[in-house]
ModelCIF file with pLDDT and N, C-alpha, C, O atoms, coordinates in Angstrom:
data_MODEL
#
_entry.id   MODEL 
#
_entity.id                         1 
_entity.type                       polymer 
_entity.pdbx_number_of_molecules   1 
#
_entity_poly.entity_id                      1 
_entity_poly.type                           'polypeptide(L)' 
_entity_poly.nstd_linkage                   no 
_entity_poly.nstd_monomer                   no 
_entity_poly.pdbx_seq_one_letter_code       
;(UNK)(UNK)(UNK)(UNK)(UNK)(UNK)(UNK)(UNK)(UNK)(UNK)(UNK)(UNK)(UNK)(UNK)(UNK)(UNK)
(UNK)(UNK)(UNK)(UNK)(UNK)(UNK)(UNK)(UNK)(UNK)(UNK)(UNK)(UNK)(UNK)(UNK)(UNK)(UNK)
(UNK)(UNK)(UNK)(UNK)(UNK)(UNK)(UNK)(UNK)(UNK)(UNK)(UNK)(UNK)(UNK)(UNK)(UNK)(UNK)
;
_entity_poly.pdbx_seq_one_letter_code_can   XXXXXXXXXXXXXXXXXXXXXXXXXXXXXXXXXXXXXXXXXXXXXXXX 
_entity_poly.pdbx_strand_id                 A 
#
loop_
_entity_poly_seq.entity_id 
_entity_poly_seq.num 
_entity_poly_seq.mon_id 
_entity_poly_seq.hetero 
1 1  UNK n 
1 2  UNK n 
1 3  UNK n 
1 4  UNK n 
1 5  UNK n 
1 6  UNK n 
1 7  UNK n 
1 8  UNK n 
1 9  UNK n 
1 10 UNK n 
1 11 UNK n 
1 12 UNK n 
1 13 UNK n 
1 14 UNK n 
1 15 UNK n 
1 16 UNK n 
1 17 UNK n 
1 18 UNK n 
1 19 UNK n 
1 20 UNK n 
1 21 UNK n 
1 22 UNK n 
1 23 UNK n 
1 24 UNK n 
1 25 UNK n 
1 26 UNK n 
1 27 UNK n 
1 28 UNK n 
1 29 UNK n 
1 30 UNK n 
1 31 UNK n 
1 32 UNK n 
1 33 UNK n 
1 34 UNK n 
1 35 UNK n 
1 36 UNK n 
1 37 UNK n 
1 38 UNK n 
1 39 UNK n 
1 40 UNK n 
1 41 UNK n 
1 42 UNK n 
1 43 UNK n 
1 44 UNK n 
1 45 UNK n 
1 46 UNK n 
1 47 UNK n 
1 48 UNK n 
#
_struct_asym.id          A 
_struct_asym.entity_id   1 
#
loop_
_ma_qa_metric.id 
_ma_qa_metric.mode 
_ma_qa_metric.name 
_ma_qa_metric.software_group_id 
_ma_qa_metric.type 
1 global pLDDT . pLDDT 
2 local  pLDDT . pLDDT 
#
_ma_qa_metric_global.metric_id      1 
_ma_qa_metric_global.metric_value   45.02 
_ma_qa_metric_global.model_id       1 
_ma_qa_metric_global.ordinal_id     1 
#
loop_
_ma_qa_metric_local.label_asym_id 
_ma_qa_metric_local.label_comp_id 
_ma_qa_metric_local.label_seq_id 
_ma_qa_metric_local.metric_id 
_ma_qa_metric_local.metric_value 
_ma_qa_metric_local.model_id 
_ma_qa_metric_local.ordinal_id 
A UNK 1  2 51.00 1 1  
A UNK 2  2 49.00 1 2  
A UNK 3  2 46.00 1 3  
A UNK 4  2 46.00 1 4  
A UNK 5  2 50.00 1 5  
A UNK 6  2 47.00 1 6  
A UNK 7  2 44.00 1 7  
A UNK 8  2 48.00 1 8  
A UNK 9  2 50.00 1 9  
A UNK 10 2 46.00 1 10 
A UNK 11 2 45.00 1 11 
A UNK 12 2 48.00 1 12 
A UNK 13 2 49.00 1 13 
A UNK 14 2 45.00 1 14 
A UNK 15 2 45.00 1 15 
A UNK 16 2 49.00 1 16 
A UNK 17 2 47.00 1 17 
A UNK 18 2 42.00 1 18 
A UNK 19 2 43.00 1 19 
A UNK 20 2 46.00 1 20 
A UNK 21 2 43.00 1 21 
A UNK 22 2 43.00 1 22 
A UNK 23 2 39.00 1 23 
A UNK 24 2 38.00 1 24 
A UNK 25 2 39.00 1 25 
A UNK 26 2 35.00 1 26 
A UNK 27 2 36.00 1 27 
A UNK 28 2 35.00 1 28 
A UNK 29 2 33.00 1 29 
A UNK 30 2 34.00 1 30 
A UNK 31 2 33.00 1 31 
A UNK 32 2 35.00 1 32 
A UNK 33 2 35.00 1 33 
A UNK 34 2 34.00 1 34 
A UNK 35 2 34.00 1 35 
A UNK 36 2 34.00 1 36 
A UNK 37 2 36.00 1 37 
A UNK 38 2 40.00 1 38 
A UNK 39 2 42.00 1 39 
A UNK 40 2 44.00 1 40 
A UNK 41 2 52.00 1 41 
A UNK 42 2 54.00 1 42 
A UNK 43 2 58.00 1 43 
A UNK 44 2 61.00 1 44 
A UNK 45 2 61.00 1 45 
A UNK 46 2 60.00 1 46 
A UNK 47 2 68.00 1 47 
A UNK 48 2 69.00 1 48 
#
loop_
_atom_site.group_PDB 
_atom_site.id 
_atom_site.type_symbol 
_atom_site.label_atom_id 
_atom_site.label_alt_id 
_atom_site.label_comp_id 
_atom_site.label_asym_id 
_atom_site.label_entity_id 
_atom_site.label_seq_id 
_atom_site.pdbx_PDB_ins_code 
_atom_site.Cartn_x 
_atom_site.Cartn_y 
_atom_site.Cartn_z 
_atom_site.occupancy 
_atom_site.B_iso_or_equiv 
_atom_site.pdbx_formal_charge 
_atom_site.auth_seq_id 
_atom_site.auth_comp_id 
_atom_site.auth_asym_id 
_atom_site.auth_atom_id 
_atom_site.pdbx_PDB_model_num 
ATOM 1   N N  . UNK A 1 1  ? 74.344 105.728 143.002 1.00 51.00 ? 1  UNK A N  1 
ATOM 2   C CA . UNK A 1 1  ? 75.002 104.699 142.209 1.00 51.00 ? 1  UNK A CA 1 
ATOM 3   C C  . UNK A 1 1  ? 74.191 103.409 142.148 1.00 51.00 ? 1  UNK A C  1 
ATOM 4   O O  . UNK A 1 1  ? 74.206 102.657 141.173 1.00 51.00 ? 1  UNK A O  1 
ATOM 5   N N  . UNK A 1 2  ? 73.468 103.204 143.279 1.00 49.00 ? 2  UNK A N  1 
ATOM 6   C CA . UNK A 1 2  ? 72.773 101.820 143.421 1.00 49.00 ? 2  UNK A CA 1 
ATOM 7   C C  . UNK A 1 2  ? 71.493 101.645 142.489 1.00 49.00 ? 2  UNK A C  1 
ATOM 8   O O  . UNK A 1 2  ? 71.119 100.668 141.840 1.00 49.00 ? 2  UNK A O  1 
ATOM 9   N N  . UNK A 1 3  ? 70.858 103.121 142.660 1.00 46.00 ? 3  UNK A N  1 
ATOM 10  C CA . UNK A 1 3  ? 69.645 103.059 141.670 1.00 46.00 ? 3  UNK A CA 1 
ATOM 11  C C  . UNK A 1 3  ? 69.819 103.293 140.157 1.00 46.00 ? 3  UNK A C  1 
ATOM 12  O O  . UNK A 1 3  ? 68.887 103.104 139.376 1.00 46.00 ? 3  UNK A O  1 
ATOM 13  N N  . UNK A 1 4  ? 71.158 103.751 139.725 1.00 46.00 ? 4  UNK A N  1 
ATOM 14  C CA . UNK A 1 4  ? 71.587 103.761 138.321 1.00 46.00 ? 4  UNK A CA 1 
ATOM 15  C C  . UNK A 1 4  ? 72.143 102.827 137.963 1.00 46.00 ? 4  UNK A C  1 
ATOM 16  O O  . UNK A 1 4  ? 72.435 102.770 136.769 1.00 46.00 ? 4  UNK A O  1 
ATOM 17  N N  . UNK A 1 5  ? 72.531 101.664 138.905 1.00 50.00 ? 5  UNK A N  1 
ATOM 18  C CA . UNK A 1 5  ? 73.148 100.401 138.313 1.00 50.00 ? 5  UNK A CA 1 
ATOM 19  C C  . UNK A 1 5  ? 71.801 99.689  138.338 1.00 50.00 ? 5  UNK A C  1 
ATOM 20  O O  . UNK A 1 5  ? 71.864 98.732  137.567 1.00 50.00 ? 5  UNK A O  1 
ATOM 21  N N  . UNK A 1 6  ? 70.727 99.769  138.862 1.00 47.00 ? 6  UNK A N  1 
ATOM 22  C CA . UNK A 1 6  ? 69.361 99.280  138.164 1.00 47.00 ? 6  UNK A CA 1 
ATOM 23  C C  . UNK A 1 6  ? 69.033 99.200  136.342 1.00 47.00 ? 6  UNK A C  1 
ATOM 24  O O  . UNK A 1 6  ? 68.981 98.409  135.400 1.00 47.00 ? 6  UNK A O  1 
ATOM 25  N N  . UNK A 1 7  ? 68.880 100.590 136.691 1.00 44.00 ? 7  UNK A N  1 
ATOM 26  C CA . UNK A 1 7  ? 68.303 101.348 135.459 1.00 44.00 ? 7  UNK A CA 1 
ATOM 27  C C  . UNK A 1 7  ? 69.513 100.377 134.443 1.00 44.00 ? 7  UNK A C  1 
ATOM 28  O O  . UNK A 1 7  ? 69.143 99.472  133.694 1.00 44.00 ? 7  UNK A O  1 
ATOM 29  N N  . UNK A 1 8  ? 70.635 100.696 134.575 1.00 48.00 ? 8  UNK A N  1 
ATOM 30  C CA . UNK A 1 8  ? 71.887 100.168 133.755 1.00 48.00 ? 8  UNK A CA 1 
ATOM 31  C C  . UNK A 1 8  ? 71.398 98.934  133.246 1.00 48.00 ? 8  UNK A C  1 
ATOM 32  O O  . UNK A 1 8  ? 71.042 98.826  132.073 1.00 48.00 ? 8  UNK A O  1 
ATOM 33  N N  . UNK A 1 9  ? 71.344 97.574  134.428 1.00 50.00 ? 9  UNK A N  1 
ATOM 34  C CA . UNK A 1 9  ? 71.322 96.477  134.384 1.00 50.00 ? 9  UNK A CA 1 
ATOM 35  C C  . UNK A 1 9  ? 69.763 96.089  133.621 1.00 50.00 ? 9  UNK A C  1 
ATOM 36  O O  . UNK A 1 9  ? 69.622 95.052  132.972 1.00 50.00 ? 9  UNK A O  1 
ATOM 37  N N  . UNK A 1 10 ? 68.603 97.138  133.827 1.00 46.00 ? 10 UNK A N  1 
ATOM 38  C CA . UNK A 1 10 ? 67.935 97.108  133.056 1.00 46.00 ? 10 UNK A CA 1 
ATOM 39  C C  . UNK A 1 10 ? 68.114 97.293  131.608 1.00 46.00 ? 10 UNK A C  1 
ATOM 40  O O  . UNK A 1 10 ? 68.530 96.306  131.002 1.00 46.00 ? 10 UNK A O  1 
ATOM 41  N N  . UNK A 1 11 ? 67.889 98.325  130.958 1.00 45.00 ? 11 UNK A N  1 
ATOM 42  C CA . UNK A 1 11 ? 68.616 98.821  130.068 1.00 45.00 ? 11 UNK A CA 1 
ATOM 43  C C  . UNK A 1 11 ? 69.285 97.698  128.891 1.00 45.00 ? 11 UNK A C  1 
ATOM 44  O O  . UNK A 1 11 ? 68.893 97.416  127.759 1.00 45.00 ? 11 UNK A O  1 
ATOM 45  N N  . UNK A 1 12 ? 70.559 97.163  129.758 1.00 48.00 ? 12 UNK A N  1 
ATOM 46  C CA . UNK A 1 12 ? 71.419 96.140  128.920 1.00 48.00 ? 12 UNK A CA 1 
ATOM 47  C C  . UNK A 1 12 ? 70.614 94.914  128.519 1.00 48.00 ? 12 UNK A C  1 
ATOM 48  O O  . UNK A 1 12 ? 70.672 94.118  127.582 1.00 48.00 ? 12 UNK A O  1 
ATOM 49  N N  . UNK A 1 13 ? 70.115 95.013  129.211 1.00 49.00 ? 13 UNK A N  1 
ATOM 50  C CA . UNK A 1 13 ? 69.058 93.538  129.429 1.00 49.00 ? 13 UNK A CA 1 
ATOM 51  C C  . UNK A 1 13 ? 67.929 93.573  127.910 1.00 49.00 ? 13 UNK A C  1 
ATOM 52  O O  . UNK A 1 13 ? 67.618 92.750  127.049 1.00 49.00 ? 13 UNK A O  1 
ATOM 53  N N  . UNK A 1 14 ? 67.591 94.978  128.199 1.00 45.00 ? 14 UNK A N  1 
ATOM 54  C CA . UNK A 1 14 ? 66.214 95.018  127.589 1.00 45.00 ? 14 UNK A CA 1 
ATOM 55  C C  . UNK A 1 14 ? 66.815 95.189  125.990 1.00 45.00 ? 14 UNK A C  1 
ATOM 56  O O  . UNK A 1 14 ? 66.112 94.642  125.140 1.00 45.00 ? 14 UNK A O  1 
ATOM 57  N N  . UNK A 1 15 ? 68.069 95.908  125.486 1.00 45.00 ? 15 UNK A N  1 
ATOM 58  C CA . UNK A 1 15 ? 68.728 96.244  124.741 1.00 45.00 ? 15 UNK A CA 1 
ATOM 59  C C  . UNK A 1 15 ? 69.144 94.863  123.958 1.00 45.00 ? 15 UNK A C  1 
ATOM 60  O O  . UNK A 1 15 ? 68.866 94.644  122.779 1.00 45.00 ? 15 UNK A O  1 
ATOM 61  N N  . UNK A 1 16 ? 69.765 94.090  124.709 1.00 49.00 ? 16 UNK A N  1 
ATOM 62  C CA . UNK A 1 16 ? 69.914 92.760  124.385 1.00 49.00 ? 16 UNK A CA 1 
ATOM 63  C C  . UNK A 1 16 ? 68.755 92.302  123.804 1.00 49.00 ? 16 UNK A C  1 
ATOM 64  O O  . UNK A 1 16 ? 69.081 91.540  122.894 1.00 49.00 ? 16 UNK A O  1 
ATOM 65  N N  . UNK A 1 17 ? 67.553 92.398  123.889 1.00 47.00 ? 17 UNK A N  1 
ATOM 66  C CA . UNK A 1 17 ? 66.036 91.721  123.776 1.00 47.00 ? 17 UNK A CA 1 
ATOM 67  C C  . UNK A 1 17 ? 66.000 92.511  122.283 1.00 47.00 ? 17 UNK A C  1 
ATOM 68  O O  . UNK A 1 17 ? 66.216 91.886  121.245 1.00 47.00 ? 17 UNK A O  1 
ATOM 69  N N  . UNK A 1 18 ? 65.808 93.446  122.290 1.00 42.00 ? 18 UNK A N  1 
ATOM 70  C CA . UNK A 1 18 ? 66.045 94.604  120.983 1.00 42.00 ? 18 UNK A CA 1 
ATOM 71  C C  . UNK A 1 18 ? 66.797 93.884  119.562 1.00 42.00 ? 18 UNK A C  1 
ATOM 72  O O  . UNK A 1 18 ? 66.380 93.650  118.427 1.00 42.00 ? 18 UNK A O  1 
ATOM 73  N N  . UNK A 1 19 ? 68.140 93.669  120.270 1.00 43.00 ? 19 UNK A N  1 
ATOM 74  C CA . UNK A 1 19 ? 69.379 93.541  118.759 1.00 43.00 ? 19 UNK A CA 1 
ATOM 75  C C  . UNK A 1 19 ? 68.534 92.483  118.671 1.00 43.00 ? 19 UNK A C  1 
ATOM 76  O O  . UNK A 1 19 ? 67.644 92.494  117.820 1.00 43.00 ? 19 UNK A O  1 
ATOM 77  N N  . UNK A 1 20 ? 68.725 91.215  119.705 1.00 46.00 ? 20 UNK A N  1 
ATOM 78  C CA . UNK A 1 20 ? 68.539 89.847  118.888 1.00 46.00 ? 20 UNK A CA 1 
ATOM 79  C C  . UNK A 1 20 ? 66.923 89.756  118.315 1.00 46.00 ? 20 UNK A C  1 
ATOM 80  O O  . UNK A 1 20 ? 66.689 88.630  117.876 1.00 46.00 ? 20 UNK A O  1 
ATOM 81  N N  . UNK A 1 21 ? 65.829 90.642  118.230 1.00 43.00 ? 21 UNK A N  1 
ATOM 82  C CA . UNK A 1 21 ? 64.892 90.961  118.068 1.00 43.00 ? 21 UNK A CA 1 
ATOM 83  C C  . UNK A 1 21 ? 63.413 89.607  119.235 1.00 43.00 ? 21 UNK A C  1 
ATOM 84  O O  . UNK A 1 21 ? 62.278 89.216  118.967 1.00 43.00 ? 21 UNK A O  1 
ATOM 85  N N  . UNK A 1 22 ? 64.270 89.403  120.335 1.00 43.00 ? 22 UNK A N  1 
ATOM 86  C CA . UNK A 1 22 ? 62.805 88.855  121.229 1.00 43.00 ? 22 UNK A CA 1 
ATOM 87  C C  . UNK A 1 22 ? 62.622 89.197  121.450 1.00 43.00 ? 22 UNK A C  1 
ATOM 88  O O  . UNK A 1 22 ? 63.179 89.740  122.405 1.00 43.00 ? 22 UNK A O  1 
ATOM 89  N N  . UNK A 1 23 ? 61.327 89.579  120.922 1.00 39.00 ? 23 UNK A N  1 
ATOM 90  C CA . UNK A 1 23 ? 60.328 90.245  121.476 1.00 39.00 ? 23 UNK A CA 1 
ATOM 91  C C  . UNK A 1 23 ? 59.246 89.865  122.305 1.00 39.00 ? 23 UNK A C  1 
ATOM 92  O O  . UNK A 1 23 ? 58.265 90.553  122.589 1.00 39.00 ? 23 UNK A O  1 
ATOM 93  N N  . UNK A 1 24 ? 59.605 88.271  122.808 1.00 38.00 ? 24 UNK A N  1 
ATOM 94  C CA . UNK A 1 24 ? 58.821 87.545  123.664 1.00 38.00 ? 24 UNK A CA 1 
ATOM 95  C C  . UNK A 1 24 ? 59.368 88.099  125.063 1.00 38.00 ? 24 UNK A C  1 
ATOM 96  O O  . UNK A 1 24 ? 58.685 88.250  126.076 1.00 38.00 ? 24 UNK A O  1 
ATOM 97  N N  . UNK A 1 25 ? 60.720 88.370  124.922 1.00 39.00 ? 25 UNK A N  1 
ATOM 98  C CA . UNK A 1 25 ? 61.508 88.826  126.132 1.00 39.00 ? 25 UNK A CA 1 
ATOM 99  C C  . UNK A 1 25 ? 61.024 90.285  126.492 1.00 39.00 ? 25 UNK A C  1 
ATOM 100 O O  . UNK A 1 25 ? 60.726 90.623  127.637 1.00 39.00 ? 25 UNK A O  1 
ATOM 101 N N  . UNK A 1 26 ? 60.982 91.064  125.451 1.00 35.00 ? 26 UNK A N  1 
ATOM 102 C CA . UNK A 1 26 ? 60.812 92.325  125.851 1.00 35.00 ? 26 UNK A CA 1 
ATOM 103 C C  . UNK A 1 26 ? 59.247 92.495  126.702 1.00 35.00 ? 26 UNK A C  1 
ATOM 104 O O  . UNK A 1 26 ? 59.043 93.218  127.677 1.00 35.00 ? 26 UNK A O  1 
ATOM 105 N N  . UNK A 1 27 ? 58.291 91.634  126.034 1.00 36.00 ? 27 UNK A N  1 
ATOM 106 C CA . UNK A 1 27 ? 56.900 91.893  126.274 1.00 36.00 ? 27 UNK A CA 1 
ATOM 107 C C  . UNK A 1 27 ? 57.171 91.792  127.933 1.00 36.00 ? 27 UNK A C  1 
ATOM 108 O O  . UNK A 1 27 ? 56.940 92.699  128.732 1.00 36.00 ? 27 UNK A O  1 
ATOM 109 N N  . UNK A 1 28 ? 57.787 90.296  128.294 1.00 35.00 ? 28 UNK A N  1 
ATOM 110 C CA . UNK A 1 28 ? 58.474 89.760  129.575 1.00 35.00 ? 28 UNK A CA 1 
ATOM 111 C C  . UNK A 1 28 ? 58.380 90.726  130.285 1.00 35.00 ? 28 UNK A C  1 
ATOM 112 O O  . UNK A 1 28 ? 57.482 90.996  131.082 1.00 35.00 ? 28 UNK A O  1 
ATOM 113 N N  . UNK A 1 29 ? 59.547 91.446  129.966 1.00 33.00 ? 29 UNK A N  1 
ATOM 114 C CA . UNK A 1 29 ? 60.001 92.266  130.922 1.00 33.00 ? 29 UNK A CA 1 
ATOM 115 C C  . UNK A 1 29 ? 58.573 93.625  130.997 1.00 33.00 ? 29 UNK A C  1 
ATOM 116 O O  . UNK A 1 29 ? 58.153 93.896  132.122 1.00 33.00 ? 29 UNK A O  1 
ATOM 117 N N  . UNK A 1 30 ? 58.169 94.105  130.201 1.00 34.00 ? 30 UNK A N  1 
ATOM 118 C CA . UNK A 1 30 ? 56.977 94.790  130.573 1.00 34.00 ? 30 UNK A CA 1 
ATOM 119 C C  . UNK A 1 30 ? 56.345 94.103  131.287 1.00 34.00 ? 30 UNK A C  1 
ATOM 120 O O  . UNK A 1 30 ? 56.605 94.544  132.406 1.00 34.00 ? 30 UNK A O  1 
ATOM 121 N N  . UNK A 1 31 ? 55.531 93.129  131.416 1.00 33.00 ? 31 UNK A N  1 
ATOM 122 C CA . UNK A 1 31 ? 54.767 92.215  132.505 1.00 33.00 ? 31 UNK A CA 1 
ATOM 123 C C  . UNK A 1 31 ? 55.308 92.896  133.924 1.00 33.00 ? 31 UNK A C  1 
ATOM 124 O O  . UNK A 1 31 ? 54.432 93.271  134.704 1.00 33.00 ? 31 UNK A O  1 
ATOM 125 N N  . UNK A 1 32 ? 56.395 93.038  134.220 1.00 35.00 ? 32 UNK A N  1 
ATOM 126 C CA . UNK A 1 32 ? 56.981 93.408  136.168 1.00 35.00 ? 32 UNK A CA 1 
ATOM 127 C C  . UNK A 1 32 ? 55.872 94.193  136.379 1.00 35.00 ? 32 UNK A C  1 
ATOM 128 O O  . UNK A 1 32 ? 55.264 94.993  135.668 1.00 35.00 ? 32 UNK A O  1 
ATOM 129 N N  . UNK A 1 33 ? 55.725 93.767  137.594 1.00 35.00 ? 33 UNK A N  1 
ATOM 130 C CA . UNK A 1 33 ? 54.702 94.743  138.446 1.00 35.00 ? 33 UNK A CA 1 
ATOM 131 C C  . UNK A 1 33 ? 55.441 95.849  139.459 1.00 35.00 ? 33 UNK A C  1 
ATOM 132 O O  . UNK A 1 33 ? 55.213 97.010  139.800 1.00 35.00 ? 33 UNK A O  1 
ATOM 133 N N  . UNK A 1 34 ? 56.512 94.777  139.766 1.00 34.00 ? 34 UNK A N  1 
ATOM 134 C CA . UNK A 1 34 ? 57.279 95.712  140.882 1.00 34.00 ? 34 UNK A CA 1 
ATOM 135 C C  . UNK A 1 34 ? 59.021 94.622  141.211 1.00 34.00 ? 34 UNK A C  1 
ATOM 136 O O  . UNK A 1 34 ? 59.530 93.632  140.685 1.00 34.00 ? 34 UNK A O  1 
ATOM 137 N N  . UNK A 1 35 ? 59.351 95.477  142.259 1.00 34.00 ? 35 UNK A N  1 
ATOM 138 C CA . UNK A 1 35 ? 61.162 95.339  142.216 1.00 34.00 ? 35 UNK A CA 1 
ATOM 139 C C  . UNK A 1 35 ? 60.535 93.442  142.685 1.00 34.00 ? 35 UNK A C  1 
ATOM 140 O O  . UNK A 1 35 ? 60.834 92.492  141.961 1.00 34.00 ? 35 UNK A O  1 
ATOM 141 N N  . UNK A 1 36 ? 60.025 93.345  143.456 1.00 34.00 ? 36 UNK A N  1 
ATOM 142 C CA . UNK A 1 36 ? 59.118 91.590  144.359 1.00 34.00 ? 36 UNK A CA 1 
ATOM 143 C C  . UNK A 1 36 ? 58.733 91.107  143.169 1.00 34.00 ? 36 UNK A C  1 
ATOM 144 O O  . UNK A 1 36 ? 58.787 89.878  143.128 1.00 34.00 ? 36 UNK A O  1 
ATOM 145 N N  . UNK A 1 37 ? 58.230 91.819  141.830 1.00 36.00 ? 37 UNK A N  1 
ATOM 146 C CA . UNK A 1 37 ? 57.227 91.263  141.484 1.00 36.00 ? 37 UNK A CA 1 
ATOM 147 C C  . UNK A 1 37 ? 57.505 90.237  140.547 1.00 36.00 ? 37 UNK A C  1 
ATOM 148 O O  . UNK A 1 37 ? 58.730 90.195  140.432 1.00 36.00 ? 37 UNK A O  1 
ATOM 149 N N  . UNK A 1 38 ? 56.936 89.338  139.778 1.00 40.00 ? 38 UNK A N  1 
ATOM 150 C CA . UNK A 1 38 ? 57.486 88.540  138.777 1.00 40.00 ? 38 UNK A CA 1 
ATOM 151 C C  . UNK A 1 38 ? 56.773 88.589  137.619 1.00 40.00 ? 38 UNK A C  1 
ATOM 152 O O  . UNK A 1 38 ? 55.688 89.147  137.451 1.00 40.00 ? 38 UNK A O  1 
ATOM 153 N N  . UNK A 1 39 ? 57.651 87.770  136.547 1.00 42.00 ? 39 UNK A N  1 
ATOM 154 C CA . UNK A 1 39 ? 57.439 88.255  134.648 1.00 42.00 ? 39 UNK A CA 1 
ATOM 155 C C  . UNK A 1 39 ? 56.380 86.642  134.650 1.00 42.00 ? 39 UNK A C  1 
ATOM 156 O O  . UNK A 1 39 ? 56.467 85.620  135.330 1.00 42.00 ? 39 UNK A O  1 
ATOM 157 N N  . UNK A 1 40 ? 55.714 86.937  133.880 1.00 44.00 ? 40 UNK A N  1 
ATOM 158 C CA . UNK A 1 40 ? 55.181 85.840  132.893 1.00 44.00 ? 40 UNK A CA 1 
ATOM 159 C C  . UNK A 1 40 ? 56.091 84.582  132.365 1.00 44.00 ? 40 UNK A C  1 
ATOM 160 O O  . UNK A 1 40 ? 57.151 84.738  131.759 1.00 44.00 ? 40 UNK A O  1 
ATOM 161 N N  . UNK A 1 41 ? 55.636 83.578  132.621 1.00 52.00 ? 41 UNK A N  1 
ATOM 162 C CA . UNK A 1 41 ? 56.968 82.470  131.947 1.00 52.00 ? 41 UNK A CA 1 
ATOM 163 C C  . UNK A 1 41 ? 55.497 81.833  130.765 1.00 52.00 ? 41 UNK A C  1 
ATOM 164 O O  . UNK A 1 41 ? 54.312 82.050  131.021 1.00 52.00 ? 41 UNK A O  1 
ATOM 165 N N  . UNK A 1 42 ? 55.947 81.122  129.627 1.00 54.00 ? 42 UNK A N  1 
ATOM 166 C CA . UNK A 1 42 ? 55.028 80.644  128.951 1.00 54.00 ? 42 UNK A CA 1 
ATOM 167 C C  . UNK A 1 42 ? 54.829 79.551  129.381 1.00 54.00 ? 42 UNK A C  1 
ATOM 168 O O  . UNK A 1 42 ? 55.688 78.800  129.842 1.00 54.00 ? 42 UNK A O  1 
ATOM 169 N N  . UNK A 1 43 ? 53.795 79.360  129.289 1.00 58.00 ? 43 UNK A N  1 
ATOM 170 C CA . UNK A 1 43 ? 52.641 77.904  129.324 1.00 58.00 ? 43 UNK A CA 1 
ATOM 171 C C  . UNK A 1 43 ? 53.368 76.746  128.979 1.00 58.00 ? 43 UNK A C  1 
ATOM 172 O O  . UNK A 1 43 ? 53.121 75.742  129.647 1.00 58.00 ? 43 UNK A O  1 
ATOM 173 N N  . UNK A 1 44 ? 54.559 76.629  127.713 1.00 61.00 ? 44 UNK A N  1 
ATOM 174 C CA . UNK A 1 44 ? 55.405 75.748  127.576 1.00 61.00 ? 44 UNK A CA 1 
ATOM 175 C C  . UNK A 1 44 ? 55.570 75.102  128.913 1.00 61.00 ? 44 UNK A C  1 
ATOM 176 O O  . UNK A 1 44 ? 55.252 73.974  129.290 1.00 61.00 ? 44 UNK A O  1 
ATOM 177 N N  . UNK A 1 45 ? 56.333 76.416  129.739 1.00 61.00 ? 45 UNK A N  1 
ATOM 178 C CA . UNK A 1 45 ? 57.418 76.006  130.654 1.00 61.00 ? 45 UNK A CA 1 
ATOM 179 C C  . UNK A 1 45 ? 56.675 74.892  131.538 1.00 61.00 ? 45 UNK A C  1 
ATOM 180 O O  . UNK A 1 45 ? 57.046 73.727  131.676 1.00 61.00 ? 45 UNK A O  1 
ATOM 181 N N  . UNK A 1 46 ? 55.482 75.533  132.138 1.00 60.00 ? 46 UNK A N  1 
ATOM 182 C CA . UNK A 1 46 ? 54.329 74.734  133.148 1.00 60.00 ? 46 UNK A CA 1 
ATOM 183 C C  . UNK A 1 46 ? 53.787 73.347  131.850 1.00 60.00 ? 46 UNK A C  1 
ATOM 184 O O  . UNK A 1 46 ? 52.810 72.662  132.153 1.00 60.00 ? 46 UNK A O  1 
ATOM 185 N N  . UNK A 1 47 ? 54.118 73.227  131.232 1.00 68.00 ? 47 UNK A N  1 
ATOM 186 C CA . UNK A 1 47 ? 53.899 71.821  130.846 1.00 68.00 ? 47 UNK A CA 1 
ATOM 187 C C  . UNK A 1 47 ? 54.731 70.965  130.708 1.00 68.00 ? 47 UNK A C  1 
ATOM 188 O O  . UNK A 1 47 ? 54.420 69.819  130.381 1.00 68.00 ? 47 UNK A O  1 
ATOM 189 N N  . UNK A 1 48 ? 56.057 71.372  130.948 1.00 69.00 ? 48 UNK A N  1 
ATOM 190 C CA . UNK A 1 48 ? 57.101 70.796  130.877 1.00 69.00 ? 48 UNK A CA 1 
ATOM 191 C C  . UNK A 1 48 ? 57.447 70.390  132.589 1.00 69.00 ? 48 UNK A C  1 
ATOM 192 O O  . UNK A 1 48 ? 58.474 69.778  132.883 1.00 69.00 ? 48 UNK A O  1 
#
């Protein structure tokens, strides 16, 4: 149950990225390296 409420919570997430069409989000989420690992934030953010 624990590792299919992953996949799930993935899934909804990435699905969400889909309808509203970001595709800045989706790329995002490809970036993970691992369960530790972290996404890309844009260059915006670090100048802000």
């Amino acid at each position: 149950e624990s590792g299919m409420k992953k996949v799930g919570t993935f899934f909804k997430t990435y699905l969400k990225a889909i309808k509203s069409g970001d595709f800045a989000e989706m790329k995002t989420m490809n970036e993970t390296t691992s369960a530790d690992g972290g996404y890309a934030v844009p260059v915006e953010f670090h100048k802000e």
